[in-house]
C-alpha atoms as a PDB file:
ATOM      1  CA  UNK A   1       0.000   0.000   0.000  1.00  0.00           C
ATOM      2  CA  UNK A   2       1.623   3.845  -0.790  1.00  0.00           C
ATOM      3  CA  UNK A   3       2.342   5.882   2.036  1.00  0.00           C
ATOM      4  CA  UNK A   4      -0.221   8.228   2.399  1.00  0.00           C
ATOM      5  CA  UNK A   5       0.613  12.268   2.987  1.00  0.00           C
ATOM      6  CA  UNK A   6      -0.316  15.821   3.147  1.00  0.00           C
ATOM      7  CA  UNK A   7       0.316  18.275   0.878  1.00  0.00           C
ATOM      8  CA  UNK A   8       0.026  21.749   1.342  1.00  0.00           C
ATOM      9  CA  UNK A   9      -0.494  23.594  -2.049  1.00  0.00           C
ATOM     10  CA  UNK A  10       0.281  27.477  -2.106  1.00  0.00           C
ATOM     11  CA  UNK A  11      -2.179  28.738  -4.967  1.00  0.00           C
ATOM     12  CA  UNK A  12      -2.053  31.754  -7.066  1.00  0.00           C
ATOM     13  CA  UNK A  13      -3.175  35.199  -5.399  1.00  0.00           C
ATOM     14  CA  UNK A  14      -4.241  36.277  -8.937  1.00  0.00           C
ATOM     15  CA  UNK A  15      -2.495  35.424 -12.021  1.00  0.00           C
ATOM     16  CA  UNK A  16      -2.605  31.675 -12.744  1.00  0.00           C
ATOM     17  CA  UNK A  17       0.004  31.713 -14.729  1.00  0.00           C
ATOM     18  CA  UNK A  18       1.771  31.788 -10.573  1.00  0.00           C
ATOM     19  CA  UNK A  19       0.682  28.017 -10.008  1.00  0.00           C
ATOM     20  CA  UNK A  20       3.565  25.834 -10.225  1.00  0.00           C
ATOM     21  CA  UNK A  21       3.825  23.123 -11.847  1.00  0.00           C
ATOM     22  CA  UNK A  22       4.126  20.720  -8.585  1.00  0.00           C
ATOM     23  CA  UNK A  23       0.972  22.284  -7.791  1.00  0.00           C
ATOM     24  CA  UNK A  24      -1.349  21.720 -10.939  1.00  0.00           C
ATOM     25  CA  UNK A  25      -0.150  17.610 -10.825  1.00  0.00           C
ATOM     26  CA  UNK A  26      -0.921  18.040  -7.045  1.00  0.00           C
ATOM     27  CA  UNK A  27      -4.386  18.850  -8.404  1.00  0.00           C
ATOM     28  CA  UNK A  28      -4.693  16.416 -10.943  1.00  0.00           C
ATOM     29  CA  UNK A  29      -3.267  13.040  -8.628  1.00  0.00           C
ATOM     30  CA  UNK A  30      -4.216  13.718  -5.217  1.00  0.00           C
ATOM     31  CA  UNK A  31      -6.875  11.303  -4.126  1.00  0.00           C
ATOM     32  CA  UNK A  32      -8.186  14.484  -1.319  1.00  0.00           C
ATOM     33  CA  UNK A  33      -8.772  17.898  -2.622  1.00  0.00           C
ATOM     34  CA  UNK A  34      -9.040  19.499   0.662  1.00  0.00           C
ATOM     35  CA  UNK A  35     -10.313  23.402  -0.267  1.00  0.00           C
ATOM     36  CA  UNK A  36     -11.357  26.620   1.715  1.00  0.00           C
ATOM     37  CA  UNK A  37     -13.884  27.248  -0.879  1.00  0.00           C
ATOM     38  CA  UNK A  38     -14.741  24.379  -3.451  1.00  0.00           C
ATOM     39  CA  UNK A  39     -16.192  26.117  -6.012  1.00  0.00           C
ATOM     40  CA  UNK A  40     -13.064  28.490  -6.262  1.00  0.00           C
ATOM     41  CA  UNK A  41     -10.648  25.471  -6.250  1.00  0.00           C
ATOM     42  CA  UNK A  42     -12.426  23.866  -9.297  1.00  0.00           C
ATOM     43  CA  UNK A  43     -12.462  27.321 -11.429  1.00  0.00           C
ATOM     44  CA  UNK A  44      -8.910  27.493 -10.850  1.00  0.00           C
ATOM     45  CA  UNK A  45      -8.017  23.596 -11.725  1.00  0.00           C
ATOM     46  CA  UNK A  46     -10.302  24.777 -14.672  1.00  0.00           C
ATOM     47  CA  UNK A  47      -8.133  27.982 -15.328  1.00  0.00           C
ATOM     48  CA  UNK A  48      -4.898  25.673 -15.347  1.00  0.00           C
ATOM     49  CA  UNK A  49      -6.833  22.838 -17.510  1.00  0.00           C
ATOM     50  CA  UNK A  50      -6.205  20.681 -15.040  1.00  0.00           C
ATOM     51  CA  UNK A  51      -8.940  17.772 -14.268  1.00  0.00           C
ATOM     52  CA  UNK A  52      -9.132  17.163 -10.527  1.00  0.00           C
ATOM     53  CA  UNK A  53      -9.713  13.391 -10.091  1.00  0.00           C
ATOM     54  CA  UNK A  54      -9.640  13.392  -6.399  1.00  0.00           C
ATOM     55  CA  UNK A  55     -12.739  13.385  -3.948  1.00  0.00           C
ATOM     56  CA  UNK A  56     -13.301  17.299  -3.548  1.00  0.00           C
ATOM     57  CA  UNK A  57     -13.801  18.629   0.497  1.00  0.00           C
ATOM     58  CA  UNK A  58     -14.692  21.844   1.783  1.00  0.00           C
ATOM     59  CA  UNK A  59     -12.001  22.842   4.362  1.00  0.00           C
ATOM     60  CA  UNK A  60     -12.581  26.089   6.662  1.00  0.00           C
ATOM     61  CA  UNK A  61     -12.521  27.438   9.809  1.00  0.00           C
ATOM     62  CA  UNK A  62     -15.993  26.774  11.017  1.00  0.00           C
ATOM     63  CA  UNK A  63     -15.308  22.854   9.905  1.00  0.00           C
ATOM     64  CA  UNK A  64     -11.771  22.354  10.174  1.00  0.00           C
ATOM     65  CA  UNK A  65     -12.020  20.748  13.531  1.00  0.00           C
ATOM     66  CA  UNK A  66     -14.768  18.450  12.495  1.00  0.00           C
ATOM     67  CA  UNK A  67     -12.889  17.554   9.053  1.00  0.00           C
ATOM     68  CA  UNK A  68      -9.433  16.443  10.579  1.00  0.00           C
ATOM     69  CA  UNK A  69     -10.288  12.720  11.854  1.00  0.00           C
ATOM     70  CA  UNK A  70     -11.579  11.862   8.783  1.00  0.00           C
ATOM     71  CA  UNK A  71      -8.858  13.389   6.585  1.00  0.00           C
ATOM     72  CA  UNK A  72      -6.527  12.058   8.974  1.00  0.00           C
ATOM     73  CA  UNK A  73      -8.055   8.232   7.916  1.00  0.00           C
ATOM     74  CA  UNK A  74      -7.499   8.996   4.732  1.00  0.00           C
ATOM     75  CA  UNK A  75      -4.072   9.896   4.699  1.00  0.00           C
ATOM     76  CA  UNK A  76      -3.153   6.758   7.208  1.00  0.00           C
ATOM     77  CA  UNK A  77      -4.862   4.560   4.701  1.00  0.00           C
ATOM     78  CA  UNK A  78      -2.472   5.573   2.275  1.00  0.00           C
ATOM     79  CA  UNK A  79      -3.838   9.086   0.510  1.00  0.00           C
ATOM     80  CA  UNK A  80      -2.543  12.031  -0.966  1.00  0.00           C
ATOM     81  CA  UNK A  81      -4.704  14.648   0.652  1.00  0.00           C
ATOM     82  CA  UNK A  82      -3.592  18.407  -0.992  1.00  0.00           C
ATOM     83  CA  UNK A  83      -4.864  21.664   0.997  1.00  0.00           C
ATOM     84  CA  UNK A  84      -5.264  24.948  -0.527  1.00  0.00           C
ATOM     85  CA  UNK A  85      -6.817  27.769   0.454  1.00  0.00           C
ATOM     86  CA  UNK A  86      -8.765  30.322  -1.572  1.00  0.00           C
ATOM     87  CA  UNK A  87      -5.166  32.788  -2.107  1.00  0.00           C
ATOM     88  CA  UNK A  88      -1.846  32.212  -1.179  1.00  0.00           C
ATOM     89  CA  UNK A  89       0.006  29.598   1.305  1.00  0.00           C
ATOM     90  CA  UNK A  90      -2.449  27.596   3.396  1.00  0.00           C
ATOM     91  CA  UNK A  91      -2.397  28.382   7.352  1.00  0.00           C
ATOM     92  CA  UNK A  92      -1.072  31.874   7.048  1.00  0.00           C
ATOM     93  CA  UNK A  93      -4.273  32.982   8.590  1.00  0.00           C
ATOM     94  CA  UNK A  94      -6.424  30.034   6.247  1.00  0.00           C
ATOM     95  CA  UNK A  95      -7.269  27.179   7.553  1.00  0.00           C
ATOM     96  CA  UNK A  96      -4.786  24.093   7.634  1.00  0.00           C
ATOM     97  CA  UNK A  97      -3.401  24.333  11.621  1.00  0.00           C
ATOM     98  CA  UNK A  98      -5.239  21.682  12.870  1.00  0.00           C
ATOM     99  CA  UNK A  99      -4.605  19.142  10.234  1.00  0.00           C
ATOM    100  CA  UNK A 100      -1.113  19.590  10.150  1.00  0.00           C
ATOM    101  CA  UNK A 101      -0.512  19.370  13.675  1.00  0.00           C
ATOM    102  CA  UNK A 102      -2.679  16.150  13.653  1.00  0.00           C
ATOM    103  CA  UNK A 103      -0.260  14.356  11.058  1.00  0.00           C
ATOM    104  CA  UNK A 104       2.507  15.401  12.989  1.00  0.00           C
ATOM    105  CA  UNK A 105       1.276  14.385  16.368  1.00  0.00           C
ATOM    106  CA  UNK A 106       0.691  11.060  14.337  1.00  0.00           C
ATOM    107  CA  UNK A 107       3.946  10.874  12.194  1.00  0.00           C
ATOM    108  CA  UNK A 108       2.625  11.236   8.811  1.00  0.00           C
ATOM    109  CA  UNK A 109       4.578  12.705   6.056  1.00  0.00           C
ATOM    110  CA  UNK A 110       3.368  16.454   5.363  1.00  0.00           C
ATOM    111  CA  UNK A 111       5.194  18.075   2.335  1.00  0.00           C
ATOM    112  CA  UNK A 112       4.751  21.932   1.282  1.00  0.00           C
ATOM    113  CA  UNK A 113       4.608  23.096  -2.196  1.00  0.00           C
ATOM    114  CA  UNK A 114       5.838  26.472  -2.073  1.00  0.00           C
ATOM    115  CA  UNK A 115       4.505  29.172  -3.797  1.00  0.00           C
ATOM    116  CA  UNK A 116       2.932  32.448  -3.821  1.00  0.00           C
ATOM    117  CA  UNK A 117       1.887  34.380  -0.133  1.00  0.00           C
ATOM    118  CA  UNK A 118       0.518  38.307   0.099  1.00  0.00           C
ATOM    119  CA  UNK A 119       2.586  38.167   2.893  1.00  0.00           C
ATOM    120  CA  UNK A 120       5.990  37.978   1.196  1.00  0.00           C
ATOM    121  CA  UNK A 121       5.049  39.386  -1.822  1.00  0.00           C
ATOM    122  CA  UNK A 122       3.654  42.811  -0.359  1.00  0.00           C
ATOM    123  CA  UNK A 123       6.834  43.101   2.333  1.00  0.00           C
ATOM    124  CA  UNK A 124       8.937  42.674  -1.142  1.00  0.00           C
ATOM    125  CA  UNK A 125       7.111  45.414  -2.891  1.00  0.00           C
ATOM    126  CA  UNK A 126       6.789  47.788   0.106  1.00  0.00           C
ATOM    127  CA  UNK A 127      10.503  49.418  -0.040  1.00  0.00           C
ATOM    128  CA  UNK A 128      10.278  49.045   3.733  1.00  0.00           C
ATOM    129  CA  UNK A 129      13.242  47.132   5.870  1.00  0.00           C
ATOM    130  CA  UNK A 130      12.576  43.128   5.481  1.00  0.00           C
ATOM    131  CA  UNK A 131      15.626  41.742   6.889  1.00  0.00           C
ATOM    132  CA  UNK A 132      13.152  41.137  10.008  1.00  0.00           C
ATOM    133  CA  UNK A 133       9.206  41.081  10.260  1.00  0.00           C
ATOM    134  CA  UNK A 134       6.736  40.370  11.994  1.00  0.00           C
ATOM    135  CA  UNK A 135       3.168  38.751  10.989  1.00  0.00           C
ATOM    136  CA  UNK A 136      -0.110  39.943  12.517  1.00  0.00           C
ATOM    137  CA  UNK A 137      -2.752  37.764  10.718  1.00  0.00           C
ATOM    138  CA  UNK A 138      -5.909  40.115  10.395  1.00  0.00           C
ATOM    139  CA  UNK A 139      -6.267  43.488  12.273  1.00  0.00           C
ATOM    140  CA  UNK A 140      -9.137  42.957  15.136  1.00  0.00           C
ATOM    141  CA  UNK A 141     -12.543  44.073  13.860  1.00  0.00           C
ATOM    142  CA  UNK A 142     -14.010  45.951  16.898  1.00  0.00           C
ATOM    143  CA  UNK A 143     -12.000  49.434  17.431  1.00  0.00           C
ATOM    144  CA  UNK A 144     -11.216  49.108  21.346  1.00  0.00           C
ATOM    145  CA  UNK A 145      -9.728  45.721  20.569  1.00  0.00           C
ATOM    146  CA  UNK A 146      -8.076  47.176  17.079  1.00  0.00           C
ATOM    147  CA  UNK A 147      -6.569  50.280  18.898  1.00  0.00           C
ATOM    148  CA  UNK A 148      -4.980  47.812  21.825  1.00  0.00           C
ATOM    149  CA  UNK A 149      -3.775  45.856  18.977  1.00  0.00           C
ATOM    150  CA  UNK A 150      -1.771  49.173  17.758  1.00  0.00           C
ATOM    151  CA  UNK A 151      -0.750  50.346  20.743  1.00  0.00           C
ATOM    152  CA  UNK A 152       1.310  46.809  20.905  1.00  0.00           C
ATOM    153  CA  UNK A 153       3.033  47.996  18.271  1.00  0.00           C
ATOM    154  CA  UNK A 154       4.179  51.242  18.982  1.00  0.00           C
ATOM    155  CA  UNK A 155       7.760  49.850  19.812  1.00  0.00           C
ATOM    156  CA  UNK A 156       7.957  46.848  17.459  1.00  0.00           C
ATOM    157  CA  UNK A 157      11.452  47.654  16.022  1.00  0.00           C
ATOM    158  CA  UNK A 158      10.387  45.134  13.304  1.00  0.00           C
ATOM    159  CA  UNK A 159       8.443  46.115  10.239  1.00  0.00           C
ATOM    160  CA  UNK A 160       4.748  44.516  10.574  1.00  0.00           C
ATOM    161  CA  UNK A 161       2.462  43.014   7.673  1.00  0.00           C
ATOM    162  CA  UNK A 162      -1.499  42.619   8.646  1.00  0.00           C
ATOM    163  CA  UNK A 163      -4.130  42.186   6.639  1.00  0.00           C
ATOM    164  CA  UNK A 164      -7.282  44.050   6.519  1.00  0.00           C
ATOM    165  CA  UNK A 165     -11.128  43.973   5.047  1.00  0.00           C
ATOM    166  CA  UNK A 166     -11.495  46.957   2.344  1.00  0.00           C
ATOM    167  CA  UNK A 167     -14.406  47.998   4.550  1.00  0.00           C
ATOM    168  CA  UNK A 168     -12.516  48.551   7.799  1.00  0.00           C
ATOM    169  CA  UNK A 169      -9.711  49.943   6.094  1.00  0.00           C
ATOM    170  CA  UNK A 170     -10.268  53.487   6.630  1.00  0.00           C
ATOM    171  CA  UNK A 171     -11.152  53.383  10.660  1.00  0.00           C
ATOM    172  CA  UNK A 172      -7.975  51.380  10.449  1.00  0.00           C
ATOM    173  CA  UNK A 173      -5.570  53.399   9.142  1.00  0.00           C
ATOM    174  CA  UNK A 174      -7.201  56.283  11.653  1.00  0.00           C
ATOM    175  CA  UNK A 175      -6.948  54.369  14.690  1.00  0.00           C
ATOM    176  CA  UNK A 176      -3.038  53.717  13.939  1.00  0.00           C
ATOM    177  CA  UNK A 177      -2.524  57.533  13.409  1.00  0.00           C
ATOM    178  CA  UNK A 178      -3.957  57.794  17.011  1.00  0.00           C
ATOM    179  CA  UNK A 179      -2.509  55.300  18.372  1.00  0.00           C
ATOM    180  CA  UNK A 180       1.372  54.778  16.636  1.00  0.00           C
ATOM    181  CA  UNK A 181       1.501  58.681  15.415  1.00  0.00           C
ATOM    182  CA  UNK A 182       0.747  60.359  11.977  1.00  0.00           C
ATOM    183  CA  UNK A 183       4.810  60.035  11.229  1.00  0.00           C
ATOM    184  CA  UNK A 184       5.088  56.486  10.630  1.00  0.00           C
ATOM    185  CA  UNK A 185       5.786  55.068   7.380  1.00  0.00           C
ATOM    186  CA  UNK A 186       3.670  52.317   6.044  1.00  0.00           C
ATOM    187  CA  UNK A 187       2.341  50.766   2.691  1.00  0.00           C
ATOM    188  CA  UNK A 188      -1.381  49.514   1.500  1.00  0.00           C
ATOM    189  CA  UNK A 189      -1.019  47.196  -1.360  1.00  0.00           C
ATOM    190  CA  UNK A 190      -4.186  46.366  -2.816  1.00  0.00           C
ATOM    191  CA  UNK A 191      -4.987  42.913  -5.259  1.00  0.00           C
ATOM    192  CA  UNK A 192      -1.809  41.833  -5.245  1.00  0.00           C
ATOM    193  CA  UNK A 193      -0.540  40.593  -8.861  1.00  0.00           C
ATOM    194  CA  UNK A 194      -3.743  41.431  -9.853  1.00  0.00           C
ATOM    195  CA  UNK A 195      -5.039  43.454 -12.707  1.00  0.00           C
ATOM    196  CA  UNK A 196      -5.834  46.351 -10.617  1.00  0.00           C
ATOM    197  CA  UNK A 197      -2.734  45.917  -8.272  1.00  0.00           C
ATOM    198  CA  UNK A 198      -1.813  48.668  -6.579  1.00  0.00           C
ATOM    199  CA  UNK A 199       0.775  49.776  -4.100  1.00  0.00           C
ATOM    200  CA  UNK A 200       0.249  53.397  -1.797  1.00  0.00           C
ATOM    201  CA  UNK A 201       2.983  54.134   0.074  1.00  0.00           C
ATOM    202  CA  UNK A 202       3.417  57.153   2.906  1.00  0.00           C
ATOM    203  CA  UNK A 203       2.781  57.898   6.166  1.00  0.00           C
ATOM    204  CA  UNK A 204      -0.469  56.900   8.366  1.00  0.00           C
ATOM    205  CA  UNK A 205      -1.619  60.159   8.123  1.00  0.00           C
ATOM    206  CA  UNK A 206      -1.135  60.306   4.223  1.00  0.00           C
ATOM    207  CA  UNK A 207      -2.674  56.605   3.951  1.00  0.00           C
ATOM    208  CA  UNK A 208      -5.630  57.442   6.234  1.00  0.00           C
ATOM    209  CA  UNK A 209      -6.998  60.319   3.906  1.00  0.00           C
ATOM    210  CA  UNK A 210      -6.322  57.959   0.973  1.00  0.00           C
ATOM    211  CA  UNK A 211      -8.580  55.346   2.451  1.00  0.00           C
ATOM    212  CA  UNK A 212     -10.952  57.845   3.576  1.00  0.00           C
ATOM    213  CA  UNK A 213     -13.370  57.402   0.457  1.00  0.00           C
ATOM    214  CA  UNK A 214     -13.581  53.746   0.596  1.00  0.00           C
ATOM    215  CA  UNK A 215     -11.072  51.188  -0.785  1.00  0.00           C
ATOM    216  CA  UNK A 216     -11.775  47.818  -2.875  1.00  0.00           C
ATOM    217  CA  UNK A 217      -9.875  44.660  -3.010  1.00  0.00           C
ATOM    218  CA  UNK A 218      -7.722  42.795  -1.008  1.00  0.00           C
ATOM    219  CA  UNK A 219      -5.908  44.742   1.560  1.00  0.00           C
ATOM    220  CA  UNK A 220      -2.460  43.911   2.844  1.00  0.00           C
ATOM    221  CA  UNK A 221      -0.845  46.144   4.989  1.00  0.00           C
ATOM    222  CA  UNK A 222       3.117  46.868   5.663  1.00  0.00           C
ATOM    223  CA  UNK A 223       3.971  48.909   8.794  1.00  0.00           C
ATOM    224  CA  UNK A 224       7.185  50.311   9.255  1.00  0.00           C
ATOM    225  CA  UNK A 225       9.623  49.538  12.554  1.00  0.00           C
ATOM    226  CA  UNK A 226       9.666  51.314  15.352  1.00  0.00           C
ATOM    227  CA  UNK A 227      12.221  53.982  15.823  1.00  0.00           C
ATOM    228  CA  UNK A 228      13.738  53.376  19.079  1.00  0.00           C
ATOM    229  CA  UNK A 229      12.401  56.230  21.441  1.00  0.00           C
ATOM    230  CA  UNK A 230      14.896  58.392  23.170  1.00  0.00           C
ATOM    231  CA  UNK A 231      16.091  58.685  26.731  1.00  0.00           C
ATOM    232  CA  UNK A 232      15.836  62.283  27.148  1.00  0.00           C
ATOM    233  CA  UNK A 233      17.106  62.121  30.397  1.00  0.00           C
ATOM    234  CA  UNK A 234      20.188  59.775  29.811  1.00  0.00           C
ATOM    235  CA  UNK A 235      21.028  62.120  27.025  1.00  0.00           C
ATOM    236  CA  UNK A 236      20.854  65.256  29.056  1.00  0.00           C
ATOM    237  CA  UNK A 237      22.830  63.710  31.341  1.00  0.00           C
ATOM    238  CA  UNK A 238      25.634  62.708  28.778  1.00  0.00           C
ATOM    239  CA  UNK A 239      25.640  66.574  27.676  1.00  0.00           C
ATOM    240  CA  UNK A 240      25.662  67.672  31.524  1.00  0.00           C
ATOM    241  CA  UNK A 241      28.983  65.744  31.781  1.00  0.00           C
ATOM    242  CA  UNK A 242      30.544  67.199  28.415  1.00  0.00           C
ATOM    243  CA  UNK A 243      29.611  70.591  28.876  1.00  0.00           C
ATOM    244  CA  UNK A 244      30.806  70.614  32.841  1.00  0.00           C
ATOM    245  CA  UNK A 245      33.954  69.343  31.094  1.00  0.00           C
ATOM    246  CA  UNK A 246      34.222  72.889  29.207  1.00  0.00           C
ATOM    247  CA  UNK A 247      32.606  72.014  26.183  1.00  0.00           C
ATOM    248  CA  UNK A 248      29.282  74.752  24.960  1.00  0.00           C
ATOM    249  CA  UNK A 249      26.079  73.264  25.468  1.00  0.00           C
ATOM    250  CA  UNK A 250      25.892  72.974  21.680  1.00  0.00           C
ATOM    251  CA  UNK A 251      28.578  70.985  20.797  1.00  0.00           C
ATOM    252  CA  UNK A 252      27.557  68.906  23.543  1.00  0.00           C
ATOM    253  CA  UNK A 253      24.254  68.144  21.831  1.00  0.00           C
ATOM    254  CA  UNK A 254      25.539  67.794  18.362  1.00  0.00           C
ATOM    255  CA  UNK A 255      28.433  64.746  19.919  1.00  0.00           C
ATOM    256  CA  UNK A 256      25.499  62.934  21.552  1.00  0.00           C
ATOM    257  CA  UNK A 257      23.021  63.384  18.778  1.00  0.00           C
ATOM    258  CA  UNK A 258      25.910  62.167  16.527  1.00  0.00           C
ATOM    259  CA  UNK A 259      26.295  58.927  19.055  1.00  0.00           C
ATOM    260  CA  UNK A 260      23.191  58.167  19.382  1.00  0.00           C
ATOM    261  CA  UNK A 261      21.130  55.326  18.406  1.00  0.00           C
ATOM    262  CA  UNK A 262      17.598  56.973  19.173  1.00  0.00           C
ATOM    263  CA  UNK A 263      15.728  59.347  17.380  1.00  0.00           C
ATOM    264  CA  UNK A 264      15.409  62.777  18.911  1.00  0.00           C
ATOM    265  CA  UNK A 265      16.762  66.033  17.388  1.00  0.00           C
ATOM    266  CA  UNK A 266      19.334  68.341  18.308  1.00  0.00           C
ATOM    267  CA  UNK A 267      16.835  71.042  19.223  1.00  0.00           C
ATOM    268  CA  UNK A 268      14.825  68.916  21.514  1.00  0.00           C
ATOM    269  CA  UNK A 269      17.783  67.635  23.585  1.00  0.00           C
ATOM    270  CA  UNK A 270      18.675  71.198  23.566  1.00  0.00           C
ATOM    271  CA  UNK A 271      16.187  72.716  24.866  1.00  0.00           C
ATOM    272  CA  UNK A 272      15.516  69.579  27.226  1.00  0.00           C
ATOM    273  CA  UNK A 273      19.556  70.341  28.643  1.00  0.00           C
ATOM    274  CA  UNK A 274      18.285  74.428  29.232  1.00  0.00           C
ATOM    275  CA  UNK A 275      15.012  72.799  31.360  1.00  0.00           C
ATOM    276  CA  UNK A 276      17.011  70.575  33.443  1.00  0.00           C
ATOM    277  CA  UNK A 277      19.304  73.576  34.897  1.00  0.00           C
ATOM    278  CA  UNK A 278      18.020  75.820  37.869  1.00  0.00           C
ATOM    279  CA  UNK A 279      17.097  78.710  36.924  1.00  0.00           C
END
């Protein structure tokens, strides 16, 4: 009898053509089509010419649970079971989790087919540091729990991709002005690889009156780091110590602004250093 496994199938955010070809003879062979949304696996496989053989499931997050034992059979009686999601690399906030973690906990062979992710792609495309990042899945609906959300951010050093509904975009984008300041950098990109793609970079402030009319599409969102914030007071103590050692105030500033890793400018320490002496 064949070893059964799972396959996890990234599929195309847009453009077909992005399928590879492991993929479309995942389609055709695999004896478990395992699918957030049947009807949108089959007009891809259709898109691709590819004839899906397989028994077709619906797999999604109100029946993922339910589906595993039974998928589970199949694979330890010796099927190919491939999961994709609507878009993208299954369990990157899709359903998938609980299946895979079932064949591990029971030692059966789970293979990825890589491919495309709105995650990558828009962090590629947003011009913003991606040497390290952070994933946030989807922004919380309700605003108290959305602004709580942002305010967890405020000192991520690490730039942040979420994604968000079109139709929440726009109270969004407002609540991370509020909540992470106007200044910081951050991209929408909008259908990725899609005809209509589109990429808006700026600040929050910028991006919120963007949104403000209403957005379509698919929404992922890049958020810049973090700049470290300042210890005013450490610095104002370093310039205490040069300028007691005869240097001017100013020169004083300028030396610890130039050693510095945290933002703050010259003016600000300044005028901090003239607050902290008696008058």
């Amino acid at each position: 009898m064949a070893e059964g496994r799972l396959l996890l199938g990234a599929t195309p955010l847009g453009q077909p053509g992005d399928a590879s070809s492991r993929l479309v003879e995942a389609l055709r062979t695999a004896d478990v089509v395992a699918a957030e949304d049947t009807r949108r696996v089959r007009t891809l496989a259709k898109s691709l010419d590819v004839q899906i053989t397989g028994r077709v499931v619906s797999l999604f997050d109100a029946n993922e649970a339910t589906r595993v034992p039974a998928l589970l059979a199949d694979i330890e009686a010796g099927s190919t079971v491939l999961v994709v999601s609507d878009a993208g690399m299954p369990l990157i906030s899709d359903p998938g989790y609980r299946l895979v973690s079932a064949c591990a906990d029971a030692g059966l062979p789970v293979t990825c087919l890589p491919g495309p992710s709105a995650v990558t792609t828009a962090l590629a495309l947003s011009g913003l540091a991606s040497e390290r990042f952070c994933f946030e899945g989807f922004a919380p609906r309700k605003q108290a729990a959305r602004r709580s959300w942002l305010a967890g951010l405020a000192d991520e050093r690490r730039t942040c991709v979420f994604f968000e509904s079109p139709r929440r975009l726009a109270d969004c984008l407002r609540d991370a002005v509020d909540e992470l300041g106007g200044d910081r950098r951050a991209v929408v990109c909008r259908e990725l690889t899609k005809t209509h793609e589109e990429v808006r970079r700026g600040t929050l402030a910028e991006l919120a009156d963007w949104a403000a009319d209403g957005v379509l599409g698919e929404i992922t969102v890049v958020l810049a780091g973090a700049t470290p914030r300042a210890d005013l007071a450490a610095l104002v103590a370093e310039v205490n110590t040069l300028a007691g050692e005869g240097m001017r105030v100013k020169d004083a500033c300028a030396q610890v602004i130039a050693d510095a890793s945290a933002a703050v400018s010259r003016r600000e320490l300044y005028d901090a250093v003239l607050r902290s002496r008696p008058e």
